[in-house]
C-alpha atoms as a PDB file:
ATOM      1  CA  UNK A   1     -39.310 184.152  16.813  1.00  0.00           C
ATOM      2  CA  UNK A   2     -39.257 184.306  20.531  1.00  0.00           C
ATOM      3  CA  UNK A   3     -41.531 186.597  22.803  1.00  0.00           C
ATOM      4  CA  UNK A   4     -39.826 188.119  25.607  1.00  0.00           C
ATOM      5  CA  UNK A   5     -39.638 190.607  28.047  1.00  0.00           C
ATOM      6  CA  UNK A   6     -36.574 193.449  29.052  1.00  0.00           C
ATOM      7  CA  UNK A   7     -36.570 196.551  31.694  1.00  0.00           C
ATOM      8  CA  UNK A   8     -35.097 199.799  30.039  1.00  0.00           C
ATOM      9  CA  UNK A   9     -33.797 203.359  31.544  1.00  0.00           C
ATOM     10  CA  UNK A  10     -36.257 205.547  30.505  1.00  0.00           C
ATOM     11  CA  UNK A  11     -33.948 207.412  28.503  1.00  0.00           C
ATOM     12  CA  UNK A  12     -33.276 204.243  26.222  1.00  0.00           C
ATOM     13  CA  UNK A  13     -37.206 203.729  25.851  1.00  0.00           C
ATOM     14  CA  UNK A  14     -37.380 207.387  24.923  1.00  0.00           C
ATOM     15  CA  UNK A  15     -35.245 207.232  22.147  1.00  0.00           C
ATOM     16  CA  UNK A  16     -36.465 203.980  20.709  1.00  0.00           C
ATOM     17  CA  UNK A  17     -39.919 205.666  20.521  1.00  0.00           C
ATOM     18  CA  UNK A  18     -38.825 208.461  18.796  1.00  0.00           C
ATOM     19  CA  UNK A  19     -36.839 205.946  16.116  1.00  0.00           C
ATOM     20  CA  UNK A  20     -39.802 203.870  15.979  1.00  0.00           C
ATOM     21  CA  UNK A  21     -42.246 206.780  15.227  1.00  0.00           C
ATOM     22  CA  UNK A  22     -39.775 208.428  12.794  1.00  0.00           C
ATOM     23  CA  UNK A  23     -39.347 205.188  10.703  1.00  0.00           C
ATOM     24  CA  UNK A  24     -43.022 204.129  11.229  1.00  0.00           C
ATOM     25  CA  UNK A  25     -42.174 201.062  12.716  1.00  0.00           C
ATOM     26  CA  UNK A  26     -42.657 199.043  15.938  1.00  0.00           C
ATOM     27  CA  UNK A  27     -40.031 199.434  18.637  1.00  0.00           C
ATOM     28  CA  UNK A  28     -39.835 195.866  18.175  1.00  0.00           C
ATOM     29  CA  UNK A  29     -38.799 195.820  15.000  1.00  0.00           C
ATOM     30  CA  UNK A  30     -36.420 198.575  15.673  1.00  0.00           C
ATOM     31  CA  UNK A  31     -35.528 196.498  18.401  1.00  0.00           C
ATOM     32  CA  UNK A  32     -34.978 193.046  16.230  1.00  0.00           C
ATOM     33  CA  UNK A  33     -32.445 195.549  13.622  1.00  0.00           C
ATOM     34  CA  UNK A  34     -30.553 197.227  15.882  1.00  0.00           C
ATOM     35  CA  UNK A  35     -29.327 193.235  17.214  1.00  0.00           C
ATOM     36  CA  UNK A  36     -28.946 192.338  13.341  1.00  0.00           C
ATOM     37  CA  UNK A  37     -26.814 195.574  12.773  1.00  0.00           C
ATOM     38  CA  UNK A  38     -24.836 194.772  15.979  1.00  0.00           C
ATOM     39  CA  UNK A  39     -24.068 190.941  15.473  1.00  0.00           C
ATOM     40  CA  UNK A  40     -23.547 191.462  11.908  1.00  0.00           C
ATOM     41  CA  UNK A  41     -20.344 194.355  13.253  1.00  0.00           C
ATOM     42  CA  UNK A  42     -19.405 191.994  15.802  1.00  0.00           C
ATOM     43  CA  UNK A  43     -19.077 188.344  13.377  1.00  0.00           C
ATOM     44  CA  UNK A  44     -21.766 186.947  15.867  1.00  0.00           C
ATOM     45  CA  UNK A  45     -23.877 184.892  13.595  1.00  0.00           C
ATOM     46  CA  UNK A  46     -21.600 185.350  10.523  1.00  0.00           C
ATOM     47  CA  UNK A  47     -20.024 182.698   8.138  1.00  0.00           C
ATOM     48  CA  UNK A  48     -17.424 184.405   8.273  1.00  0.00           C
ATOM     49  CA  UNK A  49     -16.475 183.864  12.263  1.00  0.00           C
ATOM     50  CA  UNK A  50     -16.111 180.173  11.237  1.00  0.00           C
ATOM     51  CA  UNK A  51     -14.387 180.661   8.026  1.00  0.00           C
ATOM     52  CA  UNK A  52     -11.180 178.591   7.798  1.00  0.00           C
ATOM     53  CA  UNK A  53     -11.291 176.139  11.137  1.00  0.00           C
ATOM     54  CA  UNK A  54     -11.254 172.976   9.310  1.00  0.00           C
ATOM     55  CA  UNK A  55      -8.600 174.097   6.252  1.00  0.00           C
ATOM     56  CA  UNK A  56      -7.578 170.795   4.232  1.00  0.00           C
ATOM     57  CA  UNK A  57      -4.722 171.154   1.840  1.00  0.00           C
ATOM     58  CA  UNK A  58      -6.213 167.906  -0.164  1.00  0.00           C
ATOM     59  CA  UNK A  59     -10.170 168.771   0.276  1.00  0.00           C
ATOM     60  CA  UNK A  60     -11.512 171.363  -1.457  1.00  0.00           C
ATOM     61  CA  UNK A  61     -15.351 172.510  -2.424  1.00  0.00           C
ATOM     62  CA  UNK A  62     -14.927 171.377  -5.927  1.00  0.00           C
ATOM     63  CA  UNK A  63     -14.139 168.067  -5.151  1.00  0.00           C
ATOM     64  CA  UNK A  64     -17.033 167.338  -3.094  1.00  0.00           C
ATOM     65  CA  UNK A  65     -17.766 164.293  -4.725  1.00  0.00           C
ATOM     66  CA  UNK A  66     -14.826 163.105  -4.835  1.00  0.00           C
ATOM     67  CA  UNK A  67     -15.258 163.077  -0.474  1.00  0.00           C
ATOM     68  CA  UNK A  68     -18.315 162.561  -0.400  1.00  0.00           C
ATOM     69  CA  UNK A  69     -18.702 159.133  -2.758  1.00  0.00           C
ATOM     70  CA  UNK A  70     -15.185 157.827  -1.743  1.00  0.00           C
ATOM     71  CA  UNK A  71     -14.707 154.069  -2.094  1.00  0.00           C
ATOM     72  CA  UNK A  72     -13.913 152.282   0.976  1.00  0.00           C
END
C-alpha cells in the first residue's frame, strides 16, 4: 500500500466521517472501497478492459502446450 496525502471540501470530509462512523470503519478504508467500487464500474483495473486485444484464430487456451513447447 502507499501512504499519501489529499485536501478535501469540508463537505466531502463530512460525509466520509459520517460513513466511516456508521460502518465502524476508518475513513481510509472507506476511502480505499469507494476507488475499488469506482474502478471496478469504470473497467480500470479489470481483465476484462484487456479482454480480446491479441485474438488468434489458431491459438487458443487449451492448446497452451502446444505454443508453448513448439519445435523449432
Amino acid at each position: 500500500m502507499h501512504r499519501t496525502q489529499l485536501l478535501i471540501d469540508e463537505k466531502h470530509y463530512a460525509f466520509l466521517k459520517k460513513k466511516s462512523e456508521k460502518e465502524e470503519k476508518s475513513i481510509s478504508q472507506v476511502l480505499r472501497e469507494i476507488i475499488e467500487s469506482y474502478s471496478k464500474k469504470s473497467d480500470v483495473y479489470s481483465l476484462c478492459s484487456i479482454s480480446g486485444i491479441a485474438e488468434d484464430s489458431e491459438a487458443y487456451g487449451r492448446d497452451h502446450d502446444k505454443w508453448l513447447y513448439k519445435k523449432k
